[in-house]
PDB file of N, CA and C in Angstrom:
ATOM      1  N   UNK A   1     -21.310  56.344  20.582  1.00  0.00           N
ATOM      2  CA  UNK A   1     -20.083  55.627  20.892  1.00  0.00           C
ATOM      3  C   UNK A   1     -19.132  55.749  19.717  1.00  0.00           C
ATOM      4  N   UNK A   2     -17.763  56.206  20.197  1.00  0.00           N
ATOM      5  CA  UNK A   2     -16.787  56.433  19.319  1.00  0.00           C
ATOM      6  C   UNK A   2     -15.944  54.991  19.049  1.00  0.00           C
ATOM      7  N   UNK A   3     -15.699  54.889  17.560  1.00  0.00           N
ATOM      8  CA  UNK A   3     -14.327  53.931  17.627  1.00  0.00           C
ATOM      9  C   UNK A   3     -12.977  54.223  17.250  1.00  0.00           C
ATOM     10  N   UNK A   4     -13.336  55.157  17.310  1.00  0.00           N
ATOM     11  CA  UNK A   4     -11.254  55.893  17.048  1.00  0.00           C
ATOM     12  C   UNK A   4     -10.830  55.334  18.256  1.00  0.00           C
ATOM     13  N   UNK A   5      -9.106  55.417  17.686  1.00  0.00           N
ATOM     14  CA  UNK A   5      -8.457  55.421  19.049  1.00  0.00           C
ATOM     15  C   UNK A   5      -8.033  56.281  19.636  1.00  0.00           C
ATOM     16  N   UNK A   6      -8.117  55.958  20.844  1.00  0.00           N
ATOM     17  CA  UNK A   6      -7.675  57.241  21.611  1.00  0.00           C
ATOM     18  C   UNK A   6      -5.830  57.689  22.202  1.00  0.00           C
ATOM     19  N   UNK A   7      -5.369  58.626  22.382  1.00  0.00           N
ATOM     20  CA  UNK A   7      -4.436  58.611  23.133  1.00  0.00           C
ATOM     21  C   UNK A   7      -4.257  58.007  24.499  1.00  0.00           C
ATOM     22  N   UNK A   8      -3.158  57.577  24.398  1.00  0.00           N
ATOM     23  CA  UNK A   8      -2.695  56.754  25.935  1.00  0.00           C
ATOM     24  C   UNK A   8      -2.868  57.431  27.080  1.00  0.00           C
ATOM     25  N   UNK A   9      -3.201  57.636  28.438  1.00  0.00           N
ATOM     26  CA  UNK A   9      -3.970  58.447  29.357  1.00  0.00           C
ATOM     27  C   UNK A   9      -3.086  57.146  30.162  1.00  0.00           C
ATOM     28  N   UNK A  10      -2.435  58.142  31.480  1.00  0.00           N
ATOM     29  CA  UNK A  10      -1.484  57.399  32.552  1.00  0.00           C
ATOM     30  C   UNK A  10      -3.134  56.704  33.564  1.00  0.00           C
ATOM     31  N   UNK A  11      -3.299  55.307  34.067  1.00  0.00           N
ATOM     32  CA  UNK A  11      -4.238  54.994  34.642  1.00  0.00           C
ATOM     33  C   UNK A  11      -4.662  55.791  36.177  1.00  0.00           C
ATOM     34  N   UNK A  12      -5.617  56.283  36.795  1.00  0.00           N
ATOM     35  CA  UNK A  12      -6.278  56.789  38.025  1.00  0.00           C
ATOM     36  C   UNK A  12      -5.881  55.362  39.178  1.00  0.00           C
ATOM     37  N   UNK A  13      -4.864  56.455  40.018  1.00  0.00           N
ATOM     38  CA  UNK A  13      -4.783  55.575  40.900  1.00  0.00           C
ATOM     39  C   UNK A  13      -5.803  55.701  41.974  1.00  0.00           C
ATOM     40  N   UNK A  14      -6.203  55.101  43.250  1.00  0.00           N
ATOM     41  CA  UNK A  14      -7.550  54.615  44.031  1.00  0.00           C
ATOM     42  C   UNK A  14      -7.648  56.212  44.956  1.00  0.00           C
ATOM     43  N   UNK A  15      -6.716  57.202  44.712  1.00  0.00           N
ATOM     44  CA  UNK A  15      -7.242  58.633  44.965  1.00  0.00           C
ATOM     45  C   UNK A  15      -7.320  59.427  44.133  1.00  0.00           C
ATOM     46  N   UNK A  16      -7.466  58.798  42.483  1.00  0.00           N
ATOM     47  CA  UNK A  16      -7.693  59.992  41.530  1.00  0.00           C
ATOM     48  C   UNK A  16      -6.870  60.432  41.014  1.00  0.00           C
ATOM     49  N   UNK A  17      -5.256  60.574  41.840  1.00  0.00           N
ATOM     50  CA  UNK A  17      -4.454  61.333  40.690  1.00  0.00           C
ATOM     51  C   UNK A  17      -4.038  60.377  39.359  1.00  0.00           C
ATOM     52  N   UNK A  18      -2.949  60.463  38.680  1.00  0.00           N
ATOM     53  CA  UNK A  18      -2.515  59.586  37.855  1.00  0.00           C
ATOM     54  C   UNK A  18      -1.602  58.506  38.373  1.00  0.00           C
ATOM     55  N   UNK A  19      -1.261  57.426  37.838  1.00  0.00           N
ATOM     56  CA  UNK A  19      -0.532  56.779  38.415  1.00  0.00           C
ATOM     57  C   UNK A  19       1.120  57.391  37.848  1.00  0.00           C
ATOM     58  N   UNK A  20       2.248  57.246  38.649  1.00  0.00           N
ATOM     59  CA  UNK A  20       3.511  57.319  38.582  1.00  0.00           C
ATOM     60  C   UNK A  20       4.478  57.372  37.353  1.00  0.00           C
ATOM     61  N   UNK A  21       4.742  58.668  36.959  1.00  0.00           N
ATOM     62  CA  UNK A  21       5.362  58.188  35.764  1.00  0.00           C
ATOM     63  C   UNK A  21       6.678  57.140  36.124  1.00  0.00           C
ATOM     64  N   UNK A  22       7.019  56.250  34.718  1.00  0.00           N
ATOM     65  CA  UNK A  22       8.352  55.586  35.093  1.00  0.00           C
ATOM     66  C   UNK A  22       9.353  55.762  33.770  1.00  0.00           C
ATOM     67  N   UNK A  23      10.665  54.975  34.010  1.00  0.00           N
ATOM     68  CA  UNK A  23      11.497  55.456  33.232  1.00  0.00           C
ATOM     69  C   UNK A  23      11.136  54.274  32.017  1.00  0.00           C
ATOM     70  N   UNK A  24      10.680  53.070  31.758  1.00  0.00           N
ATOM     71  CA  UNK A  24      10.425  51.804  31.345  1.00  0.00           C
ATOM     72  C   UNK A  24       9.710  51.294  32.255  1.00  0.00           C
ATOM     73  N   UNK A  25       8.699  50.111  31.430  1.00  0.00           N
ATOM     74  CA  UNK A  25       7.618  49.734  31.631  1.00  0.00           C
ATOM     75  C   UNK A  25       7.968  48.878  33.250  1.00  0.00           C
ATOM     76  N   UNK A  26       7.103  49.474  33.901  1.00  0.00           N
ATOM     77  CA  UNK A  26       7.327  48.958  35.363  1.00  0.00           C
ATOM     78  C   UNK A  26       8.661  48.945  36.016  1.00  0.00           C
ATOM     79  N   UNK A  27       9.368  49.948  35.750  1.00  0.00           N
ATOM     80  CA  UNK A  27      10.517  50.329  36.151  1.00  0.00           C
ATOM     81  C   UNK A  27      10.705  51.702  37.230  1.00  0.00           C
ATOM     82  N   UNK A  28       9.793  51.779  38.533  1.00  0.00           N
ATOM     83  CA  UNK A  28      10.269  52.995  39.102  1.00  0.00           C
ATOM     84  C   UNK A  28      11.319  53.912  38.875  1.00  0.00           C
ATOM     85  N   UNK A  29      11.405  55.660  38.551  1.00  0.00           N
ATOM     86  CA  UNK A  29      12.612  56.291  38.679  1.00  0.00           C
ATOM     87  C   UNK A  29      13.820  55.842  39.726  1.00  0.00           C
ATOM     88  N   UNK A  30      12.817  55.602  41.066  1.00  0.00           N
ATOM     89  CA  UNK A  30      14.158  55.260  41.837  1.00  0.00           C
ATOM     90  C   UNK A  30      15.227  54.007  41.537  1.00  0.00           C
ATOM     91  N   UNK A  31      14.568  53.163  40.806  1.00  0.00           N
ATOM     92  CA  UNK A  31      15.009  51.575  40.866  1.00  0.00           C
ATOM     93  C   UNK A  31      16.167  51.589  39.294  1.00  0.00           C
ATOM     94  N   UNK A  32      16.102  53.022  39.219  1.00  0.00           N
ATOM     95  CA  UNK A  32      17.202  53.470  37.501  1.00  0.00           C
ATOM     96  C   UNK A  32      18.407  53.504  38.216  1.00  0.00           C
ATOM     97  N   UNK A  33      19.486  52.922  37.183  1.00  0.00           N
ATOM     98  CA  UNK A  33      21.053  53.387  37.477  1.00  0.00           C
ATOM     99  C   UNK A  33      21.193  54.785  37.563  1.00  0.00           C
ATOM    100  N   UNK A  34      22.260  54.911  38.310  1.00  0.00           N
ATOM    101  CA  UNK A  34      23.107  56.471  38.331  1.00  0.00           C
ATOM    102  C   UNK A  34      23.039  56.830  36.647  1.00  0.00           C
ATOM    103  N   UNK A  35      22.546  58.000  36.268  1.00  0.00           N
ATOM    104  CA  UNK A  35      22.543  58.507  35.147  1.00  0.00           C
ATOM    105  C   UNK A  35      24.267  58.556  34.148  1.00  0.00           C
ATOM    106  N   UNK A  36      25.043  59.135  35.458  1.00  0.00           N
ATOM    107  CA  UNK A  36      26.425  59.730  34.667  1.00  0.00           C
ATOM    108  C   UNK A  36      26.839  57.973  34.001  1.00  0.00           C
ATOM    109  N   UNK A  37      26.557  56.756  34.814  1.00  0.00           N
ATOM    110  CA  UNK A  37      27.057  55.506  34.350  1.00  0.00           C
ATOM    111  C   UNK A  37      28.575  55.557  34.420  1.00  0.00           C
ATOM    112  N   UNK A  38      28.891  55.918  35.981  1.00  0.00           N
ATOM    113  CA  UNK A  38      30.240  55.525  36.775  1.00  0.00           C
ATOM    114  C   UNK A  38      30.095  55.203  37.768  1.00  0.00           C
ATOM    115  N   UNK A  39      30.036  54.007  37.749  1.00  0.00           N
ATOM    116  CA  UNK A  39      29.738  53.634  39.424  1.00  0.00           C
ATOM    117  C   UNK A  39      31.479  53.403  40.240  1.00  0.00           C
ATOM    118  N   UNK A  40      32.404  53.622  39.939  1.00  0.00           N
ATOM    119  CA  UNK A  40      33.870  53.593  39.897  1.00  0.00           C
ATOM    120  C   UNK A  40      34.298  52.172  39.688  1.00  0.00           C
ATOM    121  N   UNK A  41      33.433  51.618  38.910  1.00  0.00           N
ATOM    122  CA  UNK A  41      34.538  50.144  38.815  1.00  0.00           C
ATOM    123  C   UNK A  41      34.633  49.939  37.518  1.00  0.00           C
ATOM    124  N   UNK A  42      36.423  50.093  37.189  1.00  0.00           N
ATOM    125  CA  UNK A  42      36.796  49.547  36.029  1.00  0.00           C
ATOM    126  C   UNK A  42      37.373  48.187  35.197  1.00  0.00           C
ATOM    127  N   UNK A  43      37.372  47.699  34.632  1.00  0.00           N
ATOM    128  CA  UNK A  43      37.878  46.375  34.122  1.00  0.00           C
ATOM    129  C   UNK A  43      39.469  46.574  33.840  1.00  0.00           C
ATOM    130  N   UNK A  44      40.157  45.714  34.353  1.00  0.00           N
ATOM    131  CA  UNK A  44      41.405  45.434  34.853  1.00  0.00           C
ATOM    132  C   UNK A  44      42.128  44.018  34.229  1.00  0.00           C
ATOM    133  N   UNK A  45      41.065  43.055  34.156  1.00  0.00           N
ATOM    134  CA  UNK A  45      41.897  42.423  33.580  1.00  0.00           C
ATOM    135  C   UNK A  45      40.625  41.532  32.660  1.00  0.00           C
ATOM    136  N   UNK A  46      41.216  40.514  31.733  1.00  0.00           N
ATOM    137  CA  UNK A  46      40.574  40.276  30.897  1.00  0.00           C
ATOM    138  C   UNK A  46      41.009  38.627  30.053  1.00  0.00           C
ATOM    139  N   UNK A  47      39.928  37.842  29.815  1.00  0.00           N
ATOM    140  CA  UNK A  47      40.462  36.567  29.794  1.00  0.00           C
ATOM    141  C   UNK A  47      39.615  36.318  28.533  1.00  0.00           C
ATOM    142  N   UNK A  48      40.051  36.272  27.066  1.00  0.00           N
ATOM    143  CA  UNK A  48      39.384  35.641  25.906  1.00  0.00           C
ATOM    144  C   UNK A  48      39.726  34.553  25.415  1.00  0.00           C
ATOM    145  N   UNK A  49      38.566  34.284  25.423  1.00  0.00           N
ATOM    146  CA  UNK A  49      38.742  32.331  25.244  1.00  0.00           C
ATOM    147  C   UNK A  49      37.756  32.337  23.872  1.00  0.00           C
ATOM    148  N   UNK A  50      38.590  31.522  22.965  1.00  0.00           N
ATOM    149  CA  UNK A  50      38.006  31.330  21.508  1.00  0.00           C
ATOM    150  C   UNK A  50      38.432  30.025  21.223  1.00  0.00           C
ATOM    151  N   UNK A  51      36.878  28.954  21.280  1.00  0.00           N
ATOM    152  CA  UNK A  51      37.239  27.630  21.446  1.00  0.00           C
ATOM    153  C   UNK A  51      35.951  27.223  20.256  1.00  0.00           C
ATOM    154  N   UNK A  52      36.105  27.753  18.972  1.00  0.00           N
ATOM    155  CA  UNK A  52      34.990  27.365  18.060  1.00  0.00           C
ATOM    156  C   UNK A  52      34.042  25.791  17.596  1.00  0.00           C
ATOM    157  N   UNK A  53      35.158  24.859  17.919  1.00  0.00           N
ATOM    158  CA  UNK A  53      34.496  23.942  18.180  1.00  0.00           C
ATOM    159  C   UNK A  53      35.338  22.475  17.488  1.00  0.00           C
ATOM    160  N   UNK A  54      35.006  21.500  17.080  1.00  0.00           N
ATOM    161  CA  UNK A  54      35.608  20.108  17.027  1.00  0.00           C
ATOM    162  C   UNK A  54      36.537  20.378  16.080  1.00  0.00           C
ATOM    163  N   UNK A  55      37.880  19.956  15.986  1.00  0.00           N
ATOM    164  CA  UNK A  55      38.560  20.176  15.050  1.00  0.00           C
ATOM    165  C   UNK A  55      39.165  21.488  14.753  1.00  0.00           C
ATOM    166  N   UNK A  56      38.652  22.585  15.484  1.00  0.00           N
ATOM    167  CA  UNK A  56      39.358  23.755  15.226  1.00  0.00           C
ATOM    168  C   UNK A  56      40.375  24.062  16.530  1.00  0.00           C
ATOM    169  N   UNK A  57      41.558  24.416  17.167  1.00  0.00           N
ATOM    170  CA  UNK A  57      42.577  24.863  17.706  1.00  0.00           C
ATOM    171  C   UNK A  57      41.801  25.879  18.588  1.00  0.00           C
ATOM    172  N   UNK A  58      41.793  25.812  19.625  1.00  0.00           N
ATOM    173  CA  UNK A  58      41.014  27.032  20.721  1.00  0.00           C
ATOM    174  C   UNK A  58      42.142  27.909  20.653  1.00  0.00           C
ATOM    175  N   UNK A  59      41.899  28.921  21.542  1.00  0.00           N
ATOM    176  CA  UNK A  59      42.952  30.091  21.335  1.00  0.00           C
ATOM    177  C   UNK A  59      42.715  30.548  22.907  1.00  0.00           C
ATOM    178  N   UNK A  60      43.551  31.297  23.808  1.00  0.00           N
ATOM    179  CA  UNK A  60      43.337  32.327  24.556  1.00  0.00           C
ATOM    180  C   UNK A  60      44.152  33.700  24.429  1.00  0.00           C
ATOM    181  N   UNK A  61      43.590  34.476  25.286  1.00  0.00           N
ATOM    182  CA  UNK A  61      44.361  35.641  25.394  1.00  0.00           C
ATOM    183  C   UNK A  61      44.019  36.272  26.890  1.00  0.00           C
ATOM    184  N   UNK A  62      45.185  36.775  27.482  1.00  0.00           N
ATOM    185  CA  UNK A  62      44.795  37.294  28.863  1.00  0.00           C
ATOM    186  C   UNK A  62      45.538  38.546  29.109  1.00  0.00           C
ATOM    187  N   UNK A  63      44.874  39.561  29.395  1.00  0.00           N
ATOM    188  CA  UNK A  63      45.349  41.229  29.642  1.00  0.00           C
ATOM    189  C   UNK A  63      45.225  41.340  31.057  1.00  0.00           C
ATOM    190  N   UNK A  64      45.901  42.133  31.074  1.00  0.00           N
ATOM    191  CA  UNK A  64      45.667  42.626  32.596  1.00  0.00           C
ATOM    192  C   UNK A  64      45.965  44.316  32.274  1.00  0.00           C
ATOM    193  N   UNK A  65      45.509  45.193  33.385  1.00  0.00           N
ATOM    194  CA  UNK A  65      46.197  46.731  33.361  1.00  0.00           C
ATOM    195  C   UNK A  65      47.588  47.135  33.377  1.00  0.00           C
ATOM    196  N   UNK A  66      48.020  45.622  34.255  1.00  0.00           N
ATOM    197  CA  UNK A  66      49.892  45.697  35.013  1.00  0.00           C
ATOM    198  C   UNK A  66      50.862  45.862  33.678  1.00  0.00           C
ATOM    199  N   UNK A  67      50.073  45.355  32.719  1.00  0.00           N
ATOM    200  CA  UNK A  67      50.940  45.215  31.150  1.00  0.00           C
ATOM    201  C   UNK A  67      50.926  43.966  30.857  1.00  0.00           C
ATOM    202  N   UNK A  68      50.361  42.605  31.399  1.00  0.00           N
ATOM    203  CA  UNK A  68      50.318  41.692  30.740  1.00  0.00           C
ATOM    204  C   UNK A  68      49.668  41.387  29.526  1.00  0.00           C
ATOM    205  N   UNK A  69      49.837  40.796  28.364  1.00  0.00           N
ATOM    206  CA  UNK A  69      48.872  39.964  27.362  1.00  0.00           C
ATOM    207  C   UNK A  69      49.733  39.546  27.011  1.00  0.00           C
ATOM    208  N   UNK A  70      49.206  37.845  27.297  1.00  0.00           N
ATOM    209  CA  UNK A  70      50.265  36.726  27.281  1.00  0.00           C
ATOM    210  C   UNK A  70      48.829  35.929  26.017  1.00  0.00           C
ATOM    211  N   UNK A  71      49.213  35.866  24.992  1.00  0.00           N
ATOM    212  CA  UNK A  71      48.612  34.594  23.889  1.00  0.00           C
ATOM    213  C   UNK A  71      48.831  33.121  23.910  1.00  0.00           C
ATOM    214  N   UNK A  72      48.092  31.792  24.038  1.00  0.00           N
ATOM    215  CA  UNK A  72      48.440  30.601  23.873  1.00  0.00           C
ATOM    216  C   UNK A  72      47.145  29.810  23.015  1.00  0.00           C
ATOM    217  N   UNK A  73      48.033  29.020  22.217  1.00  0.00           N
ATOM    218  CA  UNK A  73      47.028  28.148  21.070  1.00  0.00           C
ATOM    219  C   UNK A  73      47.395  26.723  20.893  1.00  0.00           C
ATOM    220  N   UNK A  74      46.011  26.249  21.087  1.00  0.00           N
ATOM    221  CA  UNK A  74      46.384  24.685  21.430  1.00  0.00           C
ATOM    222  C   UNK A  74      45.481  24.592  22.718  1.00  0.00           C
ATOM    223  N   UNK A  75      45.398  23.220  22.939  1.00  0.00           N
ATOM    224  CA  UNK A  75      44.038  22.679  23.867  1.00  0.00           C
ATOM    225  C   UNK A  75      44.771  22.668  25.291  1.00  0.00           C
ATOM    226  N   UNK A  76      46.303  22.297  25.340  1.00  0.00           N
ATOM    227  CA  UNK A  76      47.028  22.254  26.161  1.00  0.00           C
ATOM    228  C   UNK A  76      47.406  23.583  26.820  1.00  0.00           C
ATOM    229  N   UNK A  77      48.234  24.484  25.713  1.00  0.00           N
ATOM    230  CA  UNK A  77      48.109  25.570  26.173  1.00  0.00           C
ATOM    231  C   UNK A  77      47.122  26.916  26.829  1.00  0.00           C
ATOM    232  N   UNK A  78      46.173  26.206  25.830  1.00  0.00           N
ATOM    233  CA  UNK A  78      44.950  27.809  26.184  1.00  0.00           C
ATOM    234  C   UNK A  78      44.753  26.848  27.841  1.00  0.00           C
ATOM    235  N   UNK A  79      44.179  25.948  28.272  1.00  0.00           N
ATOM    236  CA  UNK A  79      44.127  25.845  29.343  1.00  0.00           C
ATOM    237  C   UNK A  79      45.168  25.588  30.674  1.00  0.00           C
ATOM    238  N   UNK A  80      46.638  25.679  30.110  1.00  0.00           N
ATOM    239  CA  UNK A  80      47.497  26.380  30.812  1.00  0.00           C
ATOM    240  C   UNK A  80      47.600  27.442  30.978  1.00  0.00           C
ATOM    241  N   UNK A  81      47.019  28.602  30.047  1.00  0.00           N
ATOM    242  CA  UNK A  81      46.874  29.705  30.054  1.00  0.00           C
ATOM    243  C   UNK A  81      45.084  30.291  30.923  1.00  0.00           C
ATOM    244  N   UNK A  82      44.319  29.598  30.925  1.00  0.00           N
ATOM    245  CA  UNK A  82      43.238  29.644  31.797  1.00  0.00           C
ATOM    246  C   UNK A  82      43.609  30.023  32.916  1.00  0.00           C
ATOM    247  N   UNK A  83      44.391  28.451  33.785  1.00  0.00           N
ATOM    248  CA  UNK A  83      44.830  28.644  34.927  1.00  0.00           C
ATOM    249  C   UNK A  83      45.503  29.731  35.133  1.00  0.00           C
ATOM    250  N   UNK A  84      46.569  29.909  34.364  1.00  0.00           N
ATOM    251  CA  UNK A  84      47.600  30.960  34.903  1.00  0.00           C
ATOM    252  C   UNK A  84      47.234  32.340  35.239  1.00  0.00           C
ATOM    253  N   UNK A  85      46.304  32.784  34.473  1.00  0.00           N
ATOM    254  CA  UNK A  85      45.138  34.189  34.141  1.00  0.00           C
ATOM    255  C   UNK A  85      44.297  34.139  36.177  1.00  0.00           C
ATOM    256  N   UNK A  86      44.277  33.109  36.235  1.00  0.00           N
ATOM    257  CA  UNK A  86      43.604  32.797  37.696  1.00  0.00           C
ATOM    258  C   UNK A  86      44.329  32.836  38.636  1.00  0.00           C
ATOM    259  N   UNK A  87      45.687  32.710  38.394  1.00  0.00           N
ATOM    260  CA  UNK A  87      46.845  32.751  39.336  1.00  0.00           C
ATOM    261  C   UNK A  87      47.350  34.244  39.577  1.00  0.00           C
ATOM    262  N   UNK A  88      47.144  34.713  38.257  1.00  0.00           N
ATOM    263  CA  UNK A  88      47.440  36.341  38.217  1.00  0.00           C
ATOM    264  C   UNK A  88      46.481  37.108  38.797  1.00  0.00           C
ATOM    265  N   UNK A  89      45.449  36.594  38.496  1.00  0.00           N
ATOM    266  CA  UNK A  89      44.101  37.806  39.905  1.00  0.00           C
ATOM    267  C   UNK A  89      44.515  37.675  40.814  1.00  0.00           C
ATOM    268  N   UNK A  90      45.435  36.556  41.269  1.00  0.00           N
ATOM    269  CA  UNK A  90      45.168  36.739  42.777  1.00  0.00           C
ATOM    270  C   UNK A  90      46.455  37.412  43.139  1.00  0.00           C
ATOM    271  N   UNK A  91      47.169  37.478  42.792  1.00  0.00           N
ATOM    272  CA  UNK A  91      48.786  38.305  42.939  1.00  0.00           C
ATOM    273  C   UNK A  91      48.592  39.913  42.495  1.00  0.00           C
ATOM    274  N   UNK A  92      47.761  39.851  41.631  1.00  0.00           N
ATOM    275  CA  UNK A  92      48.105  41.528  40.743  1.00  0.00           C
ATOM    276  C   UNK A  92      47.800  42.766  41.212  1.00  0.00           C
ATOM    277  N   UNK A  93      48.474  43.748  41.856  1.00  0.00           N
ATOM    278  CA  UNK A  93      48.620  44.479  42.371  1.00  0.00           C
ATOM    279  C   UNK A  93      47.393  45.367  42.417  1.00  0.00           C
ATOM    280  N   UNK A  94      46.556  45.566  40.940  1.00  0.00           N
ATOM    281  CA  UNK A  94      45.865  46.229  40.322  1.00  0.00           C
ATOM    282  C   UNK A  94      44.538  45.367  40.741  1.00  0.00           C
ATOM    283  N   UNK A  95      44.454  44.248  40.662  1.00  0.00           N
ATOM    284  CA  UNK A  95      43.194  43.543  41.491  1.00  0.00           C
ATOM    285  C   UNK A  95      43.289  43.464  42.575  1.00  0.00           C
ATOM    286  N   UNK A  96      43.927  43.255  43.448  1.00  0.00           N
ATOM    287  CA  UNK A  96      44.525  42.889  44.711  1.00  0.00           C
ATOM    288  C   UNK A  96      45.358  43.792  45.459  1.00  0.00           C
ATOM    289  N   UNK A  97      44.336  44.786  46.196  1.00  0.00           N
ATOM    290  CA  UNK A  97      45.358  45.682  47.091  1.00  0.00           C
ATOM    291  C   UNK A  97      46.237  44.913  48.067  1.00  0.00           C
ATOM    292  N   UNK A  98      47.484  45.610  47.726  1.00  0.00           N
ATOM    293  CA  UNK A  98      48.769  44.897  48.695  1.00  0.00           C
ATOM    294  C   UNK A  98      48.689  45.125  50.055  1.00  0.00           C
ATOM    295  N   UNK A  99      47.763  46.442  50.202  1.00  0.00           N
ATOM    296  CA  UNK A  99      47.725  46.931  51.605  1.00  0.00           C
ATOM    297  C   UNK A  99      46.986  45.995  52.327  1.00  0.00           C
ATOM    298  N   UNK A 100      47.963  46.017  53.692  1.00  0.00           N
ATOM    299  CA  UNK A 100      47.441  45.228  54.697  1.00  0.00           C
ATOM    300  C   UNK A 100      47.095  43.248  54.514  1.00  0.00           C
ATOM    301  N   UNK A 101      48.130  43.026  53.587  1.00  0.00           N
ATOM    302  CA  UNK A 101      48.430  41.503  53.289  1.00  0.00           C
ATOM    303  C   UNK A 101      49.278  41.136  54.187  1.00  0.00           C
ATOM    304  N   UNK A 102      48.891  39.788  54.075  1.00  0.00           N
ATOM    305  CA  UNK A 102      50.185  39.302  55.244  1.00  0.00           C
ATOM    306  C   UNK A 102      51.548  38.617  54.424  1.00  0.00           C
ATOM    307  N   UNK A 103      52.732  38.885  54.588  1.00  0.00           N
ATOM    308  CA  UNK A 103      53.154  38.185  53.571  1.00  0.00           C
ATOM    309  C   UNK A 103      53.123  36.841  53.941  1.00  0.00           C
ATOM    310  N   UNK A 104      53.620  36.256  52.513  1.00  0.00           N
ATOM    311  CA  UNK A 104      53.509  34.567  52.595  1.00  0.00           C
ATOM    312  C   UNK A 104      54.718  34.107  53.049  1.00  0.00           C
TER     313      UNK A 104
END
């Protein structure tokens, strides 16, 4: 009886061959993302909220693709600026295809 160690050997599945290689541990090949990593959806708009904590001034900032980045600082403002960032998804051309809307 040997006590070296041995190399790792894929386990015998219940007909003998080896079991399945995978990409990560219990991760089937099939169950992997698309390799290229484009699934076509891009980020469009964007809402940073920097609220460090008691006594410090929160901050926001909100982008969009359309050309917005609108800045507000202050407890009042950044969450006037929350809302408004929420008001703009739903209007923005670039989130919100125009096609086939009803107008208001």
């Amino acid at each position: 009886m040997t006590t070296r160690p041995r190399s790792a050997e894929p386990a015998p599945t219940p007909d003998g061959s080896s079991a399945p290689k995978v990409a990560a541990e219990g991760v089937p090949p099939a169950l992997r993302s698309d390799p290229s990593g484009d699934d076509g959806r891009r980020p469009v708009a964007w809402l940073h909220i920097n609220a460090p904590g008691r006594g410090i001034t929160p901050s926001v900032r909100s982008w969009c693709a359309c050309g917005r980045d609108l800045f507000a600082a202050g407890l009042v403002r950044a969450l006037a600026l929350i809302d408004d960032h929420e008001q703009h998804r739903t209007h923005c051309p670039y989130i919100t295809p125009q096609e086939g809307r009803k107008a208001a």
